[in-house]
C-alpha atoms as a PDB file:
ATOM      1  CA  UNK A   1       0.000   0.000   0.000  1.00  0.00           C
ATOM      2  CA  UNK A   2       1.378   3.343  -0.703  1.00  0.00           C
ATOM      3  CA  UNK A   3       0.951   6.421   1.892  1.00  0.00           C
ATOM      4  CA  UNK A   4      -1.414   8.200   0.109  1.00  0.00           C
ATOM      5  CA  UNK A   5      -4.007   4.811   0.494  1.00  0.00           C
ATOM      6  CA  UNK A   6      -3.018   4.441   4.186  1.00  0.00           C
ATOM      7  CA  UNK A   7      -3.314   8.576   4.889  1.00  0.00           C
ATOM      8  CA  UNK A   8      -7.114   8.239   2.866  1.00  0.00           C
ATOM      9  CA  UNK A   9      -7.750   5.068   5.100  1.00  0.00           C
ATOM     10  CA  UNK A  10      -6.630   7.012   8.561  1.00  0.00           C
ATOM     11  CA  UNK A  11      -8.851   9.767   7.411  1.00  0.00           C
ATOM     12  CA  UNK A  12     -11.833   8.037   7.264  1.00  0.00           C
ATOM     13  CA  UNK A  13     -11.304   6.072  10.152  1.00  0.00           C
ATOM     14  CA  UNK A  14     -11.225   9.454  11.783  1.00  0.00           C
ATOM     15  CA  UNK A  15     -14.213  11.034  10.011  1.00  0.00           C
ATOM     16  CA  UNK A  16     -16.667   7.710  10.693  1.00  0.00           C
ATOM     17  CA  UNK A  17     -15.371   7.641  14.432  1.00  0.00           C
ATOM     18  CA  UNK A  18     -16.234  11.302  14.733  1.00  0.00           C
ATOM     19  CA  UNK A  19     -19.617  10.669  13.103  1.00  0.00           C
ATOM     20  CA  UNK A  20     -20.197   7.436  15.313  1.00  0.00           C
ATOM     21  CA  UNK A  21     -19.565   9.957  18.404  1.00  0.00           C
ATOM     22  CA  UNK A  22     -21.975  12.751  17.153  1.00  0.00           C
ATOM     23  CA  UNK A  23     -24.586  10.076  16.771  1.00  0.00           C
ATOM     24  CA  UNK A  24     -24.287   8.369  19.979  1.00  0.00           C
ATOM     25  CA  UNK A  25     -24.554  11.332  21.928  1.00  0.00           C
ATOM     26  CA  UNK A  26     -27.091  12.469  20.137  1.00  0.00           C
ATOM     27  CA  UNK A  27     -29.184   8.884  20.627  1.00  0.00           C
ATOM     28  CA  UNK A  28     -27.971   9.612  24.445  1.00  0.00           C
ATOM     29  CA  UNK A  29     -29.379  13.102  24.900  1.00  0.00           C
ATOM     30  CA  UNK A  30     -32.767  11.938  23.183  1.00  0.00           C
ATOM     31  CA  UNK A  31     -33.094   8.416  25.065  1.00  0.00           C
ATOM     32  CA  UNK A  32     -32.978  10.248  28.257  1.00  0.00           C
ATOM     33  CA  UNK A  33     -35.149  13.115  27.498  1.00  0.00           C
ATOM     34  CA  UNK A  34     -37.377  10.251  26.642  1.00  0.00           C
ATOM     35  CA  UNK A  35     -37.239   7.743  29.217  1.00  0.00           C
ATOM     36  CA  UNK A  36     -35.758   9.500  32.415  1.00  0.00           C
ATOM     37  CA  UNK A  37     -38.994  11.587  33.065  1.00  0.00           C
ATOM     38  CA  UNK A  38     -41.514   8.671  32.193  1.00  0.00           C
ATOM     39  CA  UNK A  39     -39.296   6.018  34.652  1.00  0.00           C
ATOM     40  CA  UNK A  40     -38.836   8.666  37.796  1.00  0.00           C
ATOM     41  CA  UNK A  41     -41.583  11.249  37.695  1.00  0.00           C
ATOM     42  CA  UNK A  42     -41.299  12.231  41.095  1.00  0.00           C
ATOM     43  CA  UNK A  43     -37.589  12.163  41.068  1.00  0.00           C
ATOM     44  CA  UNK A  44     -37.707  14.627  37.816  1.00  0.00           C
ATOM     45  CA  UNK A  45     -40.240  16.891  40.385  1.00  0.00           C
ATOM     46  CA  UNK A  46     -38.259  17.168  42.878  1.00  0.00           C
ATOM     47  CA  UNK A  47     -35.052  18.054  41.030  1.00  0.00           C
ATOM     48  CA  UNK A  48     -33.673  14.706  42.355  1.00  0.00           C
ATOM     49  CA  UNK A  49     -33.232  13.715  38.324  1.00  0.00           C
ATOM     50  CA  UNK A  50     -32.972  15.931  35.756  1.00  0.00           C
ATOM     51  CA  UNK A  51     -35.491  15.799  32.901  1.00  0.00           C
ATOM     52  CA  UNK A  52     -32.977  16.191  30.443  1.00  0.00           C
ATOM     53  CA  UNK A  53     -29.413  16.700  30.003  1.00  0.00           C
ATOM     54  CA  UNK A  54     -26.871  19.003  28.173  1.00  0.00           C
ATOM     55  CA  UNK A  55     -24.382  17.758  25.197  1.00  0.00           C
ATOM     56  CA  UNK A  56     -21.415  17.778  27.613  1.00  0.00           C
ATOM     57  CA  UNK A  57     -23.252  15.321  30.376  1.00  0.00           C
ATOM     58  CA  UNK A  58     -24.461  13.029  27.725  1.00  0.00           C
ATOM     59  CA  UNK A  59     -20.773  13.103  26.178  1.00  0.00           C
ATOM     60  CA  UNK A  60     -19.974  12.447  29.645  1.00  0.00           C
ATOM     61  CA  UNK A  61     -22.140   9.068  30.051  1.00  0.00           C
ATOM     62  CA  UNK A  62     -21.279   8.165  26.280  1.00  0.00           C
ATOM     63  CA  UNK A  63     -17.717   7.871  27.384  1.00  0.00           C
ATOM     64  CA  UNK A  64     -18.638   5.879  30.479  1.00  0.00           C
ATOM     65  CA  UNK A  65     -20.569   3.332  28.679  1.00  0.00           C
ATOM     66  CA  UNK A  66     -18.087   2.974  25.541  1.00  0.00           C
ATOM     67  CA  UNK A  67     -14.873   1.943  28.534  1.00  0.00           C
ATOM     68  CA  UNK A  68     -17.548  -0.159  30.091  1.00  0.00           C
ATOM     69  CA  UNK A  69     -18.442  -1.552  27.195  1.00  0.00           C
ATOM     70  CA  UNK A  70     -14.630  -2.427  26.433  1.00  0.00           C
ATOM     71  CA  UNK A  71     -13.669  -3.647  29.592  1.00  0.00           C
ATOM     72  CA  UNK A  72     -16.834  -6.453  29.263  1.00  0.00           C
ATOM     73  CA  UNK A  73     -16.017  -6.997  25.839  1.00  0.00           C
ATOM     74  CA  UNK A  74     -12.109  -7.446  26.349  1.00  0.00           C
ATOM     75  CA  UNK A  75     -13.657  -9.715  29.577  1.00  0.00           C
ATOM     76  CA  UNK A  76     -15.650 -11.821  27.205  1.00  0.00           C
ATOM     77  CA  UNK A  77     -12.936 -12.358  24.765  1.00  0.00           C
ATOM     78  CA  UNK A  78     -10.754 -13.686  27.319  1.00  0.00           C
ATOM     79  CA  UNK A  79     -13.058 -16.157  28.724  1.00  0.00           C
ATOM     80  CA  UNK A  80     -13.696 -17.392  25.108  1.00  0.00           C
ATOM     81  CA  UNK A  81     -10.250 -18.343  24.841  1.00  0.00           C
ATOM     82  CA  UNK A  82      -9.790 -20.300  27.349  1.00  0.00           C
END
């Protein structure tokens, strides 16, 4: 492969991760808006839970859930191979 091919490839990598992000945060900010105030109603009226969160808090709980998600996943592969 020749460096112009490998630069293209690292590019898109980089453009579909940064879509992938932009989309899960935005499936995160809906989901809750959705959900949250429907599962705790009287949390969300007291101001125990809020009814819906802001970009950076759902960029927060995106990242959570994607190291989560890895440490699981790197668990489950390594109970496969034995």
């Amino acid at each position: 492969m020749n460096s112009a091919k490998i630069t293209g490839l690292i590019v898109g990598g980089i453009v579909i991760a940064c879509l992938a992000f932009v989309v899960v945060l935005f499936l995160v900010k809906v989901l809750w808006a959705w959900t949250v105030p429907d599962l705790f109603p009287g949390a969300v009226q007291q101001g125990l839970v809020a009814a819906s969160i802001s970009w950076f808090s759902a960029a927060k709980i995106a990242i959570c859930v994607a190291v989560l998600s890895g440490l699981v996943g790197s668990r489950l592969s390594h109970e496969n191979k034995d």
